[in-house]
Protein backbone atom coordinates (compact mmCIF):
# COMPACT_ATOMS: atom_id res chain seq x y z
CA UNK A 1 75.12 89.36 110.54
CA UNK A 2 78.62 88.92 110.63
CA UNK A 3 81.29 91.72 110.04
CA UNK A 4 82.47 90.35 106.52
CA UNK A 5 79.08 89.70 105.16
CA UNK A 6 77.95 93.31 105.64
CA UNK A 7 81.21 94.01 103.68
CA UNK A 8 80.05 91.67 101.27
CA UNK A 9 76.49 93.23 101.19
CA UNK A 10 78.04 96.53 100.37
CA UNK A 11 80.54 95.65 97.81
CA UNK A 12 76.93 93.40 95.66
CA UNK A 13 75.36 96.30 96.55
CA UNK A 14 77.39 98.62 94.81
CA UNK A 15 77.94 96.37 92.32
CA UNK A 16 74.58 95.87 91.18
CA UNK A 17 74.14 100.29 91.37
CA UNK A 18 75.42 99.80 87.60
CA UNK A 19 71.78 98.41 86.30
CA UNK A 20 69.84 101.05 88.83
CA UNK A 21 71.12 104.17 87.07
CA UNK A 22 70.54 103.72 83.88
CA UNK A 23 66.83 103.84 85.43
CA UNK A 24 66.92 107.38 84.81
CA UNK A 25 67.55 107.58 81.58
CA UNK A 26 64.80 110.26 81.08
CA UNK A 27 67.38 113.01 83.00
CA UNK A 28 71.05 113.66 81.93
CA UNK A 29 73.49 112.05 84.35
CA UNK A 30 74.59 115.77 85.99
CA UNK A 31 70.93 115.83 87.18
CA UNK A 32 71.05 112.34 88.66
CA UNK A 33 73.92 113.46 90.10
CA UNK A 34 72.40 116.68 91.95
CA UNK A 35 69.74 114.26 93.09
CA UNK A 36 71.63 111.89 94.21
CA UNK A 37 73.49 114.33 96.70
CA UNK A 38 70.20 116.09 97.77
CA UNK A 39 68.50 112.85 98.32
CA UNK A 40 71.95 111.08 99.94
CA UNK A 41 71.57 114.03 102.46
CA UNK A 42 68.49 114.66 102.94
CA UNK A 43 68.47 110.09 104.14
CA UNK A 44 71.12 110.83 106.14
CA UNK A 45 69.75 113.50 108.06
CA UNK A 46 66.46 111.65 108.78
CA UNK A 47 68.29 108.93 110.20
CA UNK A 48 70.63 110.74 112.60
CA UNK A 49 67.37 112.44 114.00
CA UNK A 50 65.62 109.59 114.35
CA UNK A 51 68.88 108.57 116.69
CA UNK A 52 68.67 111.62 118.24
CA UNK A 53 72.41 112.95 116.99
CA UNK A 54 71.08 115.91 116.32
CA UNK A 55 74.01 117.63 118.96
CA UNK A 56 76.79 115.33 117.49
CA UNK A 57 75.81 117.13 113.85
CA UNK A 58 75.53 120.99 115.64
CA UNK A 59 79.01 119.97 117.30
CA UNK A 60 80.59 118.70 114.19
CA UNK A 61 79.68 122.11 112.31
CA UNK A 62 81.36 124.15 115.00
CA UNK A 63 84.89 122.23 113.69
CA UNK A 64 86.35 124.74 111.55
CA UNK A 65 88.92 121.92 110.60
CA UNK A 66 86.68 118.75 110.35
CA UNK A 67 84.48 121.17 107.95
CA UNK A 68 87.37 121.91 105.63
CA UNK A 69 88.54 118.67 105.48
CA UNK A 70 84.69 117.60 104.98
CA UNK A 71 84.11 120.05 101.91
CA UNK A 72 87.08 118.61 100.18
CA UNK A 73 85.92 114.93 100.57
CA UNK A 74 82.83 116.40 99.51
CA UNK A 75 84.34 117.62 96.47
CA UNK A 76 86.14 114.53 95.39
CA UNK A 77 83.22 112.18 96.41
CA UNK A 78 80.73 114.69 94.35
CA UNK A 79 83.61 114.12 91.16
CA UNK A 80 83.93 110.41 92.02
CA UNK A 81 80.08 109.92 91.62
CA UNK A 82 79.60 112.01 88.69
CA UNK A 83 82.24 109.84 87.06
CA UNK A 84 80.60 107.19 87.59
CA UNK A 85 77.05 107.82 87.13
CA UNK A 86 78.51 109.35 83.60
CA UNK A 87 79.96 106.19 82.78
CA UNK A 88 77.25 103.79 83.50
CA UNK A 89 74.60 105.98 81.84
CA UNK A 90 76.90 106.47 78.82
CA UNK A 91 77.75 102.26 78.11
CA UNK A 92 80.89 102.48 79.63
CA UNK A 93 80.60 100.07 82.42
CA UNK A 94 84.16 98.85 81.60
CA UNK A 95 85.82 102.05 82.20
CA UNK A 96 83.82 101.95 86.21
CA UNK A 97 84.94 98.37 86.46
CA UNK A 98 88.60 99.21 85.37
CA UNK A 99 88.63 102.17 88.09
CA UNK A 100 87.87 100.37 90.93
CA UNK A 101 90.14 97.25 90.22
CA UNK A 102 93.23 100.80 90.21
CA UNK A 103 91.62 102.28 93.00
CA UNK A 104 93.72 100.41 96.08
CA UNK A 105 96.97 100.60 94.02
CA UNK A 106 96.47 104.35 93.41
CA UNK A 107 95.41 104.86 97.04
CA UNK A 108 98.71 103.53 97.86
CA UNK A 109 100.83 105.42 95.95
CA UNK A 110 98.71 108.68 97.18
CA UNK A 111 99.70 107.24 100.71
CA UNK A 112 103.50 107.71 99.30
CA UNK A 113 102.54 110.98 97.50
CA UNK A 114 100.76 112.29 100.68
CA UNK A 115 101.89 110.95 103.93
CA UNK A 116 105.16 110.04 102.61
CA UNK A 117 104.47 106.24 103.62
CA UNK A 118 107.25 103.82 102.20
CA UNK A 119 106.23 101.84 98.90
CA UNK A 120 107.82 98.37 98.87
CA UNK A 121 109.05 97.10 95.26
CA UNK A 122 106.34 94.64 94.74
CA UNK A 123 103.47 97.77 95.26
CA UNK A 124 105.69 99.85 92.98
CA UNK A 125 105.57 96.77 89.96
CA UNK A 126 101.78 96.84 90.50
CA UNK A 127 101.41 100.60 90.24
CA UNK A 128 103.56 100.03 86.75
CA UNK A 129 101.58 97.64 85.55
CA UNK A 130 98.09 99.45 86.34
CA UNK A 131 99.68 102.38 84.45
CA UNK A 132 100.55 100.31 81.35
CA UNK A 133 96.88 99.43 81.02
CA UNK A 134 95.60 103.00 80.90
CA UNK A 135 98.10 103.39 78.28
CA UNK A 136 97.15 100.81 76.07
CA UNK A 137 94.38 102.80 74.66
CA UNK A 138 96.45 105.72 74.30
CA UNK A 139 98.67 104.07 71.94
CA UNK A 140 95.63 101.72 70.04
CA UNK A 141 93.37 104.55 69.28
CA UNK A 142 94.85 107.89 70.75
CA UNK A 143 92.22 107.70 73.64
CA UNK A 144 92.55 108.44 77.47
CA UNK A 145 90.49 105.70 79.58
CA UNK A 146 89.14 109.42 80.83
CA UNK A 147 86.57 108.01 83.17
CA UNK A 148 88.77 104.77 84.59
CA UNK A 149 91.36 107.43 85.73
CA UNK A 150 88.73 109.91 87.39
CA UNK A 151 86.63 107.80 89.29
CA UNK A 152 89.49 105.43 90.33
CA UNK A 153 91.64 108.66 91.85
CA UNK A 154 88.71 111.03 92.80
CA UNK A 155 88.06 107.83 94.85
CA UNK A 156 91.97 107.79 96.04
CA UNK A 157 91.64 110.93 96.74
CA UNK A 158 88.79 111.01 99.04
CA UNK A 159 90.15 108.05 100.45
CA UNK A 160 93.66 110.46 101.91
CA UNK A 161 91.03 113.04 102.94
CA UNK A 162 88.89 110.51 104.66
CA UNK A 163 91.94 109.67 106.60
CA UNK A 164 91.71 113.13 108.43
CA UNK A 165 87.62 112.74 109.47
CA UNK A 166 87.00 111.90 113.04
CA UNK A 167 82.90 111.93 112.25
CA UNK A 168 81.36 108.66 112.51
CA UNK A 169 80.68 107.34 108.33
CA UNK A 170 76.73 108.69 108.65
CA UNK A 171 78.13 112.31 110.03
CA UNK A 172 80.42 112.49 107.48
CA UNK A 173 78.33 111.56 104.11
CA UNK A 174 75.78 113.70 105.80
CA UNK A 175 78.00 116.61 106.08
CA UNK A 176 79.60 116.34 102.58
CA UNK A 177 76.71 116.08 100.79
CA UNK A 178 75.16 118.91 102.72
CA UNK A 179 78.47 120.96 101.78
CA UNK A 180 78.27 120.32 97.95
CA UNK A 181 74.07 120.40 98.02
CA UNK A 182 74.47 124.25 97.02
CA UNK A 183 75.90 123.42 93.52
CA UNK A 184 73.58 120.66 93.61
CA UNK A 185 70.28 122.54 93.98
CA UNK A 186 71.87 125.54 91.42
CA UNK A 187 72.35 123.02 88.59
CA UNK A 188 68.88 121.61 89.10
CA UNK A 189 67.05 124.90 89.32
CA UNK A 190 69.50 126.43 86.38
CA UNK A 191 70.94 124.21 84.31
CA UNK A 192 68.89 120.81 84.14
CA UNK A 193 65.94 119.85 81.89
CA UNK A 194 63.30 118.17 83.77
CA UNK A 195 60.16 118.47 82.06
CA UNK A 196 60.38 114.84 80.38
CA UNK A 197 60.69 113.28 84.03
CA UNK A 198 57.56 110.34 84.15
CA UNK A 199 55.70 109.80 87.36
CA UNK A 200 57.73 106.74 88.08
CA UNK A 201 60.57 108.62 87.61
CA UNK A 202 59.37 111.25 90.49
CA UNK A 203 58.31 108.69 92.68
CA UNK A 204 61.89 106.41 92.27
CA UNK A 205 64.07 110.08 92.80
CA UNK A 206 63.90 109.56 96.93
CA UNK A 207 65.82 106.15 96.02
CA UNK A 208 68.78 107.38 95.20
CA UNK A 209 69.51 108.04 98.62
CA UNK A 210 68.66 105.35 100.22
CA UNK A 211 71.02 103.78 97.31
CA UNK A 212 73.36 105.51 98.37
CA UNK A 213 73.79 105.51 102.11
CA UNK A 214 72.39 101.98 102.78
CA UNK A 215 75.94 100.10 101.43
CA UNK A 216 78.11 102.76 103.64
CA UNK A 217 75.82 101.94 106.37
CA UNK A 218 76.58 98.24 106.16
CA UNK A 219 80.33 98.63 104.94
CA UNK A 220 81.07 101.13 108.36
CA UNK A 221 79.56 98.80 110.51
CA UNK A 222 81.07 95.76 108.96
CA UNK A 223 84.51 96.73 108.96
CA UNK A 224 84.36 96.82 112.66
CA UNK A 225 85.20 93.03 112.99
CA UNK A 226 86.56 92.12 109.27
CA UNK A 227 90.30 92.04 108.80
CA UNK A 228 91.43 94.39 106.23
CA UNK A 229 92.95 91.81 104.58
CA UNK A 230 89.29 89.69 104.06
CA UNK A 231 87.97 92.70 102.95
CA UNK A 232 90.97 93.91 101.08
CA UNK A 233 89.81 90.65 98.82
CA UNK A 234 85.83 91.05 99.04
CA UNK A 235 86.65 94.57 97.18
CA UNK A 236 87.40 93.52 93.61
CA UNK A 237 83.92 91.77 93.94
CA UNK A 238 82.60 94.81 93.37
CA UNK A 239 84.50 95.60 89.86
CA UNK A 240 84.48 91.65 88.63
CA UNK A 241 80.22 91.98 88.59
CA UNK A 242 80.36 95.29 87.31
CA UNK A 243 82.48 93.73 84.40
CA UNK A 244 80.09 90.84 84.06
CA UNK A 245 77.35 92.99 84.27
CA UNK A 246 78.47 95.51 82.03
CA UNK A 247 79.26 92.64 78.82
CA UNK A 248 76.35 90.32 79.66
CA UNK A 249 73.70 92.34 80.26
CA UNK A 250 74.62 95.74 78.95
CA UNK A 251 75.74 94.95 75.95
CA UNK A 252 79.26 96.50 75.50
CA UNK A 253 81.70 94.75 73.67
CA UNK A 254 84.95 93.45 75.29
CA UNK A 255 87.95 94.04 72.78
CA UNK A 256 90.77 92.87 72.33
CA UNK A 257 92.29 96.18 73.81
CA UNK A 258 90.11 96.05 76.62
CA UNK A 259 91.71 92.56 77.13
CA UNK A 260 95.23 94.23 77.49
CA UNK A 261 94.33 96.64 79.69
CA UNK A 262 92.66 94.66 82.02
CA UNK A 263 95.23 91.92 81.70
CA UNK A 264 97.84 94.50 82.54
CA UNK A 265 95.89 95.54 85.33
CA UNK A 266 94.10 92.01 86.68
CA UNK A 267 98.69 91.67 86.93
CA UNK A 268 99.13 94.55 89.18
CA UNK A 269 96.11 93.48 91.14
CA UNK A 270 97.71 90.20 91.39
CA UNK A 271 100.92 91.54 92.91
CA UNK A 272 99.23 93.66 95.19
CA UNK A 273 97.47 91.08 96.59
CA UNK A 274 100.46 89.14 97.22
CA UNK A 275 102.61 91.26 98.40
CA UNK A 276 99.41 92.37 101.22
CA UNK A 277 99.38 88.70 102.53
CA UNK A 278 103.15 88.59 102.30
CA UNK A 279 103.57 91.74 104.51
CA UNK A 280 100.52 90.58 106.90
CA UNK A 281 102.48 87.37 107.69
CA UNK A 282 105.42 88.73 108.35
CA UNK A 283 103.90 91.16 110.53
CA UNK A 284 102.25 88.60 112.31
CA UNK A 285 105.53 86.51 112.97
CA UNK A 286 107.16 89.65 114.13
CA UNK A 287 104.03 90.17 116.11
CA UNK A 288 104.43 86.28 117.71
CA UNK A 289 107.91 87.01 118.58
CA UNK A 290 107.33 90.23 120.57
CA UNK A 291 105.00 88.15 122.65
């Protein structure tokens, strides 16, 4: 399979993750979300096993600096998924779509935030514009788009910490899940009310991590021969579905302030995009000439 259609896979993939949780209705979305990490890690570490990485893991422990910068991402990828799985098991589909259609324009003004990487004038227009549409609820009703801004900067977030990770994409979701798996287990065993879980339930709870780990598996090894810009445009596949998904099958209604704010943001978006190919080209003449 080619490079871009295992980025493809993994953008449908996660996509279509808005009609599986909702599955597990029967348990409140915090203890979907302690699954979810047990289970992601528990996949994880059967498969680098079975590939005999079981050094490469041992090794990756011994990294005092790798682990810190792996329990953060750990952190931000355990808020990032409990924003989510919150919002799709709460009918607010909308708010997940939103996120991940701000997600690339936040992660670039993190990169200015951060690394101190230079913002050109188109990127800062988008960022604008993506802000205006979280503010048009603010004004309409007096309401923060609360889970639009976590999940799409938790996701930023772990993004800038990602940047520091030298593990391979299975040693790394192994490791922070295995990191945050503490507070995981504790709010199961302490917090969580399980005793209306059905036997389908029980038997679908391993799921999760394949759910989970099987997109990163094909995203990692697709991005090894996609351009970032091809998959820079494959991304906001993921966010249209979960849109159409979220109206046409879900049931929530699309107002007319939902229309601003995505038309506010689907703008940014826009410039973003253009300004991406814009700077690619030029690179690439610049590139030309040096030859």
């Amino acid at each position: 399979m080619r490079g871009s259609f295992k980025v493809l896979a993994c953008y449908l993939m996660w996509a279509f993750l808005v009609l599986y949780w909702p599955i597990f209705g029967a348990m409140d979305p915090l203890a979907v979300l302690s699954f979810r990490i047990v289970f992601s890690m528990i996949f994880c570490l059967i498969i680098m096993l079975v590939k005999g990485k079981g050094r490469d893991i041992l090794a990756l422990m011994k990294d005092k600096k790798q682990m810190l910068f792996l329990f953060f991402a750990g952190v931000t990828i355990t808020i990032n998924w409990g924003g989510y799985i919150i919002a799709v098991m709460t009918g607010r589909v909308l708010d997940a779509s939103l996120a991940y259609y701000m997600y690339p324009i936040f992660s670039i003004v993190l990169g200015f935030v951060i690394y101190k990487e230079k913002l050109r004038p188109m990127q800062w227009v988008a960022f604008v514009l993506a802000i205006m549409g979280v503010t048009v609820p603010i004004v309409a009703y007096g309401q923060v788009p609360i889970f639009a801004i976590m999940i799409g900067v938790s996701f930023s977030i772990y993004g800038a910490f990602k940047k520091q990770v030298t593990a391979t994409a299975m040693e790394s979701i192994f490791m922070e899940t295995l990191l945050v798996t503490p507070l995981a287990m504790i709010y199961l065993l302490a917090f969580s009310h399980l005793d209306g879980l059905s036997a389908r339930d029980i038997i679908l709870l391993p799921t999760m991590g394949i759910a989970t780990t099987v997109p990163l598996i094909f995203f990692a090894s697709g991005m090894k021969d996609t351009d970032l810009s091809v998959a820079g445009v494959l991304m906001y596949i993921n966010p249209t579905i979960q849109l159409l998904l979220g109206v046409f099958c879900m049931g929530e209604e699309f107002t007319t302030i939902h229309a601003w704010m995505f038309a506010f943001v689907w703008a940014g978006v826009a410039l973003f995009l253009t300004d991406s190919f814009r700077e690619r080209k030029r690179s690439g003449r610049e590139k030309e000439k040096a030859e």
